[in-house]
Protein backbone atom coordinates (compact mmCIF):
# COMPACT_ATOMS: atom_id res chain seq x y z
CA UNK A 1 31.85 17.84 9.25
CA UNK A 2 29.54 17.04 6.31
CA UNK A 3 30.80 19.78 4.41
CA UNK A 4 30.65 18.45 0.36
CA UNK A 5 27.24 19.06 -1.36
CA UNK A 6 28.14 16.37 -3.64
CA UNK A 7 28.76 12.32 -3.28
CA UNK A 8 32.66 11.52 -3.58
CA UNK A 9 34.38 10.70 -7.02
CA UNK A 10 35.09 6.75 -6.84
CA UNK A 11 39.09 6.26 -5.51
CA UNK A 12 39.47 2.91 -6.15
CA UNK A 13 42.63 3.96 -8.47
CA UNK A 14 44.09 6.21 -5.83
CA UNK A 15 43.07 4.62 -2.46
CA UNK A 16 41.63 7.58 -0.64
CA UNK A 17 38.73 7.22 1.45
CA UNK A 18 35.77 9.05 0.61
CA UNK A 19 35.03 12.34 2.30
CA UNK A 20 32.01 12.82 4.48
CA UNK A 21 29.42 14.29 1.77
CA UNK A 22 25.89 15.23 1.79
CA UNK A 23 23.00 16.08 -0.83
CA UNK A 24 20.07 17.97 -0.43
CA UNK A 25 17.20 17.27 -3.35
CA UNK A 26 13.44 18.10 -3.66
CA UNK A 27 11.19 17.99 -6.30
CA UNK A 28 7.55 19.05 -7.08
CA UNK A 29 4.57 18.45 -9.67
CA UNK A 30 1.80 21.23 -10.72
CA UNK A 31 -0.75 19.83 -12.67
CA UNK A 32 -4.48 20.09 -13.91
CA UNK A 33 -6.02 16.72 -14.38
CA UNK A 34 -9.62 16.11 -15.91
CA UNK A 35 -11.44 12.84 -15.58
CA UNK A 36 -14.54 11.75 -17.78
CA UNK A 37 -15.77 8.90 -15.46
CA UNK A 38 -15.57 9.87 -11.75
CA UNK A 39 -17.33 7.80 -8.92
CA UNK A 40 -20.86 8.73 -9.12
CA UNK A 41 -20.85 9.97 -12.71
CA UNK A 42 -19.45 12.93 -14.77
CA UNK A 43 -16.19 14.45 -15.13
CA UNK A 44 -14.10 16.27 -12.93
CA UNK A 45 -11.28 18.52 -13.08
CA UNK A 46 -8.92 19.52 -10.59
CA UNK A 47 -5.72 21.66 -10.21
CA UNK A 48 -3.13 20.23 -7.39
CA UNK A 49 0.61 20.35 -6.44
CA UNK A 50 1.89 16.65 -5.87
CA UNK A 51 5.05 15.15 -4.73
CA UNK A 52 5.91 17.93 -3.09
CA UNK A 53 9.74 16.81 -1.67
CA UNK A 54 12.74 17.48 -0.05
CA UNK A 55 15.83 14.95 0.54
CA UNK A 56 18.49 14.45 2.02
CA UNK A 57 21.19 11.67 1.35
CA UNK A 58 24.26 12.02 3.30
CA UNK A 59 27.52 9.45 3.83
CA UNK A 60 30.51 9.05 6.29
CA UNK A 61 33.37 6.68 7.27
CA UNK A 62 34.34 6.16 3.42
CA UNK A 63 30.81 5.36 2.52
CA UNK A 64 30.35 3.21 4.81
CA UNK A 65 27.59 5.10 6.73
CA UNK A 66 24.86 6.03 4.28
CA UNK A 67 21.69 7.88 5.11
CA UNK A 68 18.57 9.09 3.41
CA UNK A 69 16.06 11.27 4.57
CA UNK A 70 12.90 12.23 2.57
CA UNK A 71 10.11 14.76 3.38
CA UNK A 72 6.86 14.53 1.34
CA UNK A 73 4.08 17.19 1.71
CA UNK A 74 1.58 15.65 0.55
CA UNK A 75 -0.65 15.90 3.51
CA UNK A 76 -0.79 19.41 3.05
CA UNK A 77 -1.22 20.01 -0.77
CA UNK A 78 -3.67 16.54 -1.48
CA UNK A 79 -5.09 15.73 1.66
CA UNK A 80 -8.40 14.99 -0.19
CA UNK A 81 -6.13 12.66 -2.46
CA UNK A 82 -5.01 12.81 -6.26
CA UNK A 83 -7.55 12.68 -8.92
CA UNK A 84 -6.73 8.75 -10.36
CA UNK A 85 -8.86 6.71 -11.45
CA UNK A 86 -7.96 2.55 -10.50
CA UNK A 87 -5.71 4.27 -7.69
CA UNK A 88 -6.70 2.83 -4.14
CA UNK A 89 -5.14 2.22 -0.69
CA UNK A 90 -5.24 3.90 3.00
CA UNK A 91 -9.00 4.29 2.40
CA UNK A 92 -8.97 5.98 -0.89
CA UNK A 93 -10.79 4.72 -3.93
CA UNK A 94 -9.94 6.32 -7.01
CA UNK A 95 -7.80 9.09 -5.33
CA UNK A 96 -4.16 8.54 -4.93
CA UNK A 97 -3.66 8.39 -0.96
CA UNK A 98 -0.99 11.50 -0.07
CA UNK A 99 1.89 9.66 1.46
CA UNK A 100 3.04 10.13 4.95
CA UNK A 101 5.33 13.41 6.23
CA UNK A 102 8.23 11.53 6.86
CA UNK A 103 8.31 8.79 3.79
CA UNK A 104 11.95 7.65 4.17
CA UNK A 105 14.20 7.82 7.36
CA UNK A 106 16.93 5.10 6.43
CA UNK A 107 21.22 4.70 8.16
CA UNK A 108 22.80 2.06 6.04
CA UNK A 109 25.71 0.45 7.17
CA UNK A 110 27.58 -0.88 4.23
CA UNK A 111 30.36 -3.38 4.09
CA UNK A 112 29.90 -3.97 7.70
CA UNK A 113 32.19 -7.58 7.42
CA UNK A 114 34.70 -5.78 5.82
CA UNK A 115 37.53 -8.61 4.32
CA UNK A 116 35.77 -11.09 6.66
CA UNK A 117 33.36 -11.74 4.05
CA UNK A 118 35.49 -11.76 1.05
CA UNK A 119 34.75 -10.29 -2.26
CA UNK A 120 30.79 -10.09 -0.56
CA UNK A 121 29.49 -6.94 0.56
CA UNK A 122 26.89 -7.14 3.76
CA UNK A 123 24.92 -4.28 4.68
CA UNK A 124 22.21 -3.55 7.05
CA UNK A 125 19.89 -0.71 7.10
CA UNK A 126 17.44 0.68 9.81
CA UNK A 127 14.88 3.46 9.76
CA UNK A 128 11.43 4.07 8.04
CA UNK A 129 11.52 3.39 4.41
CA UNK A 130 10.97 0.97 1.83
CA UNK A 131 11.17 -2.74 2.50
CA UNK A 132 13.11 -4.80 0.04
CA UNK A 133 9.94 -6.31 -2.17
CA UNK A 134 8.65 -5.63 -5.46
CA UNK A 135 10.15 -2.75 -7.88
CA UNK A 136 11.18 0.98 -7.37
CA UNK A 137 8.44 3.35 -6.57
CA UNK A 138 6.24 5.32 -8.76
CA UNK A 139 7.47 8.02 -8.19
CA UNK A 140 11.32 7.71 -9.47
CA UNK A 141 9.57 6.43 -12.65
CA UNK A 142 8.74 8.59 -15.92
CA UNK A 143 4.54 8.08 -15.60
CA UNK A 144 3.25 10.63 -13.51
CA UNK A 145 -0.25 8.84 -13.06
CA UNK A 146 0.40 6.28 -10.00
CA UNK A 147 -0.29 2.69 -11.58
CA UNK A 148 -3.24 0.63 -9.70
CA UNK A 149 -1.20 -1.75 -8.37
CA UNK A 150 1.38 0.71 -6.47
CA UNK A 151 -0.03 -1.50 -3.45
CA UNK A 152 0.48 -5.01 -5.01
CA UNK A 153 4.20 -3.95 -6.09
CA UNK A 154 6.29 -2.16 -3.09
CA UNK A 155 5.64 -2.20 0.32
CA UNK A 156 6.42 1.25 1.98
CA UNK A 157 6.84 3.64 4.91
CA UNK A 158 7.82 0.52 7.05
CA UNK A 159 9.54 0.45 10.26
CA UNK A 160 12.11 -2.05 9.07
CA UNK A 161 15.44 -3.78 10.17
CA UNK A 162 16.74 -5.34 6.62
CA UNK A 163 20.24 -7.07 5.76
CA UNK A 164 21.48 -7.50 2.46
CA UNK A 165 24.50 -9.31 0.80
CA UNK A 166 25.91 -8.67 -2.32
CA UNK A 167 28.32 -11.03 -3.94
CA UNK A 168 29.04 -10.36 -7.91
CA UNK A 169 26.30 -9.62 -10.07
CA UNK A 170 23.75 -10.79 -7.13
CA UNK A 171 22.32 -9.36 -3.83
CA UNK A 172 19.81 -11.08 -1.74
CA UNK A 173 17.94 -9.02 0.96
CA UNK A 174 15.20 -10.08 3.60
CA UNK A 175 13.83 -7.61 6.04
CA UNK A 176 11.50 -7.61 9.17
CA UNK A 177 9.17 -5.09 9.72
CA UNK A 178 5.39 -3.63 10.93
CA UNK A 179 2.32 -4.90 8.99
CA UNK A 180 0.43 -1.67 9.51
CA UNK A 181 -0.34 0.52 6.92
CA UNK A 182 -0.85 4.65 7.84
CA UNK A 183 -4.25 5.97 7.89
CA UNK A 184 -2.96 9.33 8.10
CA UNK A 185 0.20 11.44 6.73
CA UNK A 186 1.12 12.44 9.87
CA UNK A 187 0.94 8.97 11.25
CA UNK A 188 3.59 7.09 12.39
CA UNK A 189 4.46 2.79 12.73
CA UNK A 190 2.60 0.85 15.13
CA UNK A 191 6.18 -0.34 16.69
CA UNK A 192 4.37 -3.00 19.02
CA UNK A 193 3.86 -4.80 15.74
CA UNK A 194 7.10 -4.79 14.38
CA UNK A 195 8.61 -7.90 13.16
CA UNK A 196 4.76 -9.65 12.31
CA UNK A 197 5.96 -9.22 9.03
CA UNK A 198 9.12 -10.32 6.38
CA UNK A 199 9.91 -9.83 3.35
CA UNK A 200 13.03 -10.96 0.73
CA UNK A 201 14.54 -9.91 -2.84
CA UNK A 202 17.09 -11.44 -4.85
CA UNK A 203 18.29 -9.08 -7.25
CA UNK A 204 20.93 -10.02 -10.33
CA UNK A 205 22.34 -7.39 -12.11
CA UNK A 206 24.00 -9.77 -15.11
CA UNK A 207 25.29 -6.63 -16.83
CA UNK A 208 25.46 -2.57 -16.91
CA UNK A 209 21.68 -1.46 -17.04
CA UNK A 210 19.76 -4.84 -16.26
CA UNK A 211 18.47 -5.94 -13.81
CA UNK A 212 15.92 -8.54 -12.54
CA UNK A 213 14.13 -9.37 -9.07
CA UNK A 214 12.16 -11.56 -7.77
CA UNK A 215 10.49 -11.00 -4.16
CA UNK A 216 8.45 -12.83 -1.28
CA UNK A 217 6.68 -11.14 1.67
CA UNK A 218 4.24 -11.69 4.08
CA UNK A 219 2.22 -8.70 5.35
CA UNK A 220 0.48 -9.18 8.65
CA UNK A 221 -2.91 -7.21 8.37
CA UNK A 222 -2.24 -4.27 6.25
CA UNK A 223 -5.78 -2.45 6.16
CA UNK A 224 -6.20 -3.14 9.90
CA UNK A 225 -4.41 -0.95 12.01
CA UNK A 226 -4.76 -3.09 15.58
CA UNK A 227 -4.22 -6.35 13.60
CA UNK A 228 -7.51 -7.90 12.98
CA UNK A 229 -7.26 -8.45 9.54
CA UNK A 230 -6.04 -11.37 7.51
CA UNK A 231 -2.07 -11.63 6.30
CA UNK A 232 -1.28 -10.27 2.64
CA UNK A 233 0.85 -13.28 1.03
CA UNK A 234 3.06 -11.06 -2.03
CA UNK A 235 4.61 -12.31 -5.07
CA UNK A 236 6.96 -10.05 -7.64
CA UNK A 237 9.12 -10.46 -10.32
CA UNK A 238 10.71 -7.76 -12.48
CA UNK A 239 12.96 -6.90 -15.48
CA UNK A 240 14.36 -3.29 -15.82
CA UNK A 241 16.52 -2.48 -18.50
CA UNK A 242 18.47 0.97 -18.47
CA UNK A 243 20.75 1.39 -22.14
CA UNK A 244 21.14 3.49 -25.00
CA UNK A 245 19.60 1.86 -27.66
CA UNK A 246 20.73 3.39 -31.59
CA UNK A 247 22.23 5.86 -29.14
CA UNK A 248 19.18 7.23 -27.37
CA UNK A 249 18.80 7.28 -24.07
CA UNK A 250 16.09 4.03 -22.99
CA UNK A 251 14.37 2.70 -20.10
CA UNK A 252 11.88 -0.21 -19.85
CA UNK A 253 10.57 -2.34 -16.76
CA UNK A 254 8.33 -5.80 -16.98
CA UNK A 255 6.60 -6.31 -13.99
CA UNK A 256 4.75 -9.38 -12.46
CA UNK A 257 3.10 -9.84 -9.15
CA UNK A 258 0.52 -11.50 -7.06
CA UNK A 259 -1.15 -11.02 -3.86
CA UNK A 260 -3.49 -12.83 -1.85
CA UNK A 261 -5.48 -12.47 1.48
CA UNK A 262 -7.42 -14.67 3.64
CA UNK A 263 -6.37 -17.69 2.48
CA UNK A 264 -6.47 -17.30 -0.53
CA UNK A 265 -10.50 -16.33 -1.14
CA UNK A 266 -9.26 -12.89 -2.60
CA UNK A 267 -6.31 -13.15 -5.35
CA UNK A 268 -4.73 -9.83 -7.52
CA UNK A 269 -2.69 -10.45 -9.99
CA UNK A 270 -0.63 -7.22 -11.63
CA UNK A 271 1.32 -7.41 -15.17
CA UNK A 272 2.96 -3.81 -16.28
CA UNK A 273 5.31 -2.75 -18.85
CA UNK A 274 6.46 0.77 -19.29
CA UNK A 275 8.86 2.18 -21.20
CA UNK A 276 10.60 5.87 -22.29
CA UNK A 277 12.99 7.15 -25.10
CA UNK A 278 14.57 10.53 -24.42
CA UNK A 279 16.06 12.13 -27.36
CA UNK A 280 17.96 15.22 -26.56
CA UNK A 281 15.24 16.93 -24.53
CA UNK A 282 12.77 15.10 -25.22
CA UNK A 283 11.00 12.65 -23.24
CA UNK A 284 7.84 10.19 -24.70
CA UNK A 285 6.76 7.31 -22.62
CA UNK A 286 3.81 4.82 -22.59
CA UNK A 287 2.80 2.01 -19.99
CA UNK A 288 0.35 -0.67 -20.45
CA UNK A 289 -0.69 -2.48 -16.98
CA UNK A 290 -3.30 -4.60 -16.28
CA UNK A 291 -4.29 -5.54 -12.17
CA UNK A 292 -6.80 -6.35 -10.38
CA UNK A 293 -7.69 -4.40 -7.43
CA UNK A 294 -11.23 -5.28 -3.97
CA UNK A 295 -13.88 -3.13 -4.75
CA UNK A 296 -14.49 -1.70 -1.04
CA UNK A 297 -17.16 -0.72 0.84
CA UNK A 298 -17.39 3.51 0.51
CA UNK A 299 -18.16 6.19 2.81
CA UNK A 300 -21.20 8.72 1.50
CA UNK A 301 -17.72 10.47 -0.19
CA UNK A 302 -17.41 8.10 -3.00
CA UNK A 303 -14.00 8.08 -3.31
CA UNK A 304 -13.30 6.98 0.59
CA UNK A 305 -13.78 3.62 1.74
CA UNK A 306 -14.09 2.37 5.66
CA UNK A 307 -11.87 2.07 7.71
CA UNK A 308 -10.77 0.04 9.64
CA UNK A 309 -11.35 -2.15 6.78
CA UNK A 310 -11.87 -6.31 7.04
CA UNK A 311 -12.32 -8.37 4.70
CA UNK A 312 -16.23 -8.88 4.82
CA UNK A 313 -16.22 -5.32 3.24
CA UNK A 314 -14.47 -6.26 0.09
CA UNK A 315 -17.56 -5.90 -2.99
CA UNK A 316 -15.70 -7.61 -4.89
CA UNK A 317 -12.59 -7.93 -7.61
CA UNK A 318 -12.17 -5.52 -10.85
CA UNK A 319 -9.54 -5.68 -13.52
CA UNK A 320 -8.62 -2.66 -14.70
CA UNK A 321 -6.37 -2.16 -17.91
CA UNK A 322 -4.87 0.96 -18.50
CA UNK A 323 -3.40 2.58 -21.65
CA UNK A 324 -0.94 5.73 -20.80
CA UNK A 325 1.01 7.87 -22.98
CA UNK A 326 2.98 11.04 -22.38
CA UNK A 327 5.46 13.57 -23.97
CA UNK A 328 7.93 16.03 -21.80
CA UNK A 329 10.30 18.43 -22.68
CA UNK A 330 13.71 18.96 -20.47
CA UNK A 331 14.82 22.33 -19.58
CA UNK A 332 17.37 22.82 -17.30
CA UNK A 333 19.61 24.92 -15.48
CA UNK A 334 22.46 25.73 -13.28
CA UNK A 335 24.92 23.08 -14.72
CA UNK A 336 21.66 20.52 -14.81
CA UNK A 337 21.02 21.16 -11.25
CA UNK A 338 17.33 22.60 -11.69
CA UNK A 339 15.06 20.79 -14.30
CA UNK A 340 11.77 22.01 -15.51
CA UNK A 341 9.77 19.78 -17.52
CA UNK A 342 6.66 20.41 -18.94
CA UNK A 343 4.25 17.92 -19.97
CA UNK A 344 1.45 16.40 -21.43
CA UNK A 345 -0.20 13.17 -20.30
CA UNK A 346 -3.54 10.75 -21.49
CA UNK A 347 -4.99 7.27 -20.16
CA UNK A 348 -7.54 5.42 -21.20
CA UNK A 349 -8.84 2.48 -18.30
CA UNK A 350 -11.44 -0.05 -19.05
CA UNK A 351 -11.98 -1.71 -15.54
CA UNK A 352 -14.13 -4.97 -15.54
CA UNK A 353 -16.03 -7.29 -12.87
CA UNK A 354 -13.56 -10.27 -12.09
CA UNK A 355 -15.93 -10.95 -9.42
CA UNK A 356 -18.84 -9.62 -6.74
CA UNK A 357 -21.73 -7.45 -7.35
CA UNK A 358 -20.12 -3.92 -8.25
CA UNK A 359 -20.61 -3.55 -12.00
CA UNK A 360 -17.82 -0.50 -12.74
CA UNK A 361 -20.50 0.89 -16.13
CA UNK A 362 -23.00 1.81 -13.62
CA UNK A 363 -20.83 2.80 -10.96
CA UNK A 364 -18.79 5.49 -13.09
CA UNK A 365 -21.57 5.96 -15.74
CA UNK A 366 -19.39 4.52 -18.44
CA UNK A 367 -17.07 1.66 -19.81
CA UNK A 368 -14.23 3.54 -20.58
CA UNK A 369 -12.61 6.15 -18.46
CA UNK A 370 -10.38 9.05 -19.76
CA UNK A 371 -7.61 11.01 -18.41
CA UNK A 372 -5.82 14.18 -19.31
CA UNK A 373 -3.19 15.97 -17.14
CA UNK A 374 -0.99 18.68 -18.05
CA UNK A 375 1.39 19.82 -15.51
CA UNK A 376 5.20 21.10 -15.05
CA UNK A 377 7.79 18.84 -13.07
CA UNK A 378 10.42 20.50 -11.50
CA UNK A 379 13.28 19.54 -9.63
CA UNK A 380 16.24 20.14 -7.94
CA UNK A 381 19.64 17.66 -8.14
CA UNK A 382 17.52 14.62 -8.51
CA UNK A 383 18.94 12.58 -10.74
CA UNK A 384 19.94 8.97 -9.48
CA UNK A 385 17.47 8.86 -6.99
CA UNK A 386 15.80 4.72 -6.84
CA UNK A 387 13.94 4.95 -3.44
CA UNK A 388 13.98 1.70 -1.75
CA UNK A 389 17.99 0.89 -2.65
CA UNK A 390 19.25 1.99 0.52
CA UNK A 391 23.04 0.79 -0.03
CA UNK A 392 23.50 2.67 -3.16
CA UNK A 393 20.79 4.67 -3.93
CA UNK A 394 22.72 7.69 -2.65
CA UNK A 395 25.42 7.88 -5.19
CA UNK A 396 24.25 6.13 -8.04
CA UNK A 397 24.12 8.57 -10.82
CA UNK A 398 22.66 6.53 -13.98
CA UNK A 399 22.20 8.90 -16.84
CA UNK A 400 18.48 7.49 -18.06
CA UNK A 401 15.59 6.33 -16.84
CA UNK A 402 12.33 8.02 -14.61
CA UNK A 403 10.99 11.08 -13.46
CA UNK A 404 13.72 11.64 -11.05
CA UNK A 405 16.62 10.36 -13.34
CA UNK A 406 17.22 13.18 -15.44
């Protein structure tokens, strides 16, 4: 039976296999947010619950099985979308999309080759997840605003098949899977389309704490459920750097990437760099990106766009540069089980015409457009959690880095 609530202690010393473990996890945000430049004009304020979640990682067979489960409840608490300015995808503009019911649904089989591989390590891992492309997801990060290009830099809530191999300080992973993106949170993969896409990451982790990747992927009409639309061709490359530095706890990624779509006629390029210090209790971060994101045709709610959406209903290309900065303070609980963090958060986004007709000053009644959100994380036995890294994600316990790392 699964009967540890904890992942088992390494036993390389000792031998042992690894008893059958799982961990339960969740996590959720309250926060008021207030915008001075919404679509249309004016400011807005709003008051919402986001990543609402519960997970579930679990292992057997000496860690050989893994699994991870993750529940997000968005759909319920922003099915309107997040206030966030730049933020677009799944027919949102300026709203961060709530993410499907059932956001991760990955079994890992790890060291499948056992000593018939060597000193390499080949694992394969099945389910509805993250496909291995781009960097770890927003929300395992220390920013709670969602950075504009979350859809340029991971591909997600995928039905995928992917195989990895890690040899050393290196892993290389490719992975077949649906083009599709939901339209809905309750929706699920279009499974007749499985397989019209790939992507690949090589990963080299050169010492404790670093780490850099570089990714390929093709995405087989993304905004167009049945398939109509044109392939999304996906560059990324990434440092992240996890180390006490003067002895305070530090985490930093650099982030690169590139997309394309119908051959080429639209291009987005994304460069990001975030960083935190945490200091006891403290937690101060900042993150400078700068992406380009289509302008889309929207619905008479300005901060929809149609769908299904082709490529005739792109407006145009804006590059939006965005200036965030935010302080926390940890409290936490049974034996660092239970965090609370409360917080304080401001960006400042100057978005530009790269090309088109749609002229962002008139659009949102001003150049620059502010942010404040104030909010309280809190969260049960997350720490470690880097969704996407199926093969170790479940017990990796690093003691820095994102929202969902301390």
């Amino acid at each position: 039976m699964l009967a540890l609530l904890a992942p088992p202690a390494p036993t390389a010393a000792t031998g042992q296999v690894p008893a059958p473990w799982v961990r339960p996890a969740g996590q959720t945000v309250a926060v008021f947010t207030h915008v001075v430049g919404i679509p249309g004009g004016g400011s807005l304020g709003e008051a919402r619950l986001v990543q609402p979640m519960l997970m579930l990682d679990a292992g057997a067979l000496g860690d050989h099985a893994l699994f991870r489960a993750t529940l997000d409840l968005e759909g319920w608490t922003i099915a309107n979308g997040e206030l966030s300015p730049g933020s677009w995808g799944e027919g949102f503009m300026d709203r961060r999309h709530p993410h499907t019911y059932v956001h991760e649904m990955v079994l890992t089989g790890d060291d499948l080759l056992g000593r018939f591989d060597g000193a390499a390590r080949t694992a394969l891992s099945v389910g509805k997840g993250f496909v291995p492309f781009g960097s770890d997801d927003p929300m395992s990060r220390p920013v709670l605003r969602f950075p504009v290009n979350h859809h340029i830099a991971q591909i997600l809530e995928r039905a995928m098949v992917a195989a990895s191999v890690r040899a050393g300080p290196a892993e290389l992973e490719a992975a077949l899977f649906n083009g599709d993106e939901p339209e809905r949170p309750a929706q699920w993969p279009k499974l007749d389309r499985w397989g019209d896409s790939w992507s690949a990451r090589l990963t080299l982790r050169p010492m404790m704490g670093v780490e850099w990747q570089l990714s390929r992927a093709k995405v087989a009409s993304p905004e167009h459920r049945e398939g109509a639309g044109t392939p999304n061709h996906k560059w990324s490359t990434s440092l992240r750097w996890e180390r006490p530095l003067g002895g305070i706890p530090a985490y930093a990624l650099l982030e690169w990437a590139r997309a394309s779509e119908a051959g080429g006629f639209f291009v987005f390029h994304t460069l990001l760099f975030e960083t935190q210090g945490a200091p006891g209790r403290h937690r101060v971060y900042y993150r400078f990106e700068r992406t380009e994101r289509p302008e889309e045709v929207r619905t008479t709610d300005l901060s929809r766009s149609v769908r299904p959406h082709i490529d005739n209903q792109n407006l145009g290309i804006t590059r939006w540069t965005v200036h965030t900065i935010g302080y926390g303070l940890s409290f936490s609980a049974t034996g660092g089980a239970i965090e609370l963090r409360p917080f304080a958060e401001a960006a400042a986004a100057l978005p530009k015409t790269v090309t088109g007709a749609f002229n962002p000053a008139i659009f949102y009644g001003r150049t620059e457009i502010v942010s404040l959100s104030v909010g309280l994380r809190a969260a049960w036995r997350m720490a470690g959690h880097r969704m996407g890294r199926y093969r170790d994600g479940a017990v990796h316990e690093p003691k820095t880095a994102g929202s969902h790392q301390h």
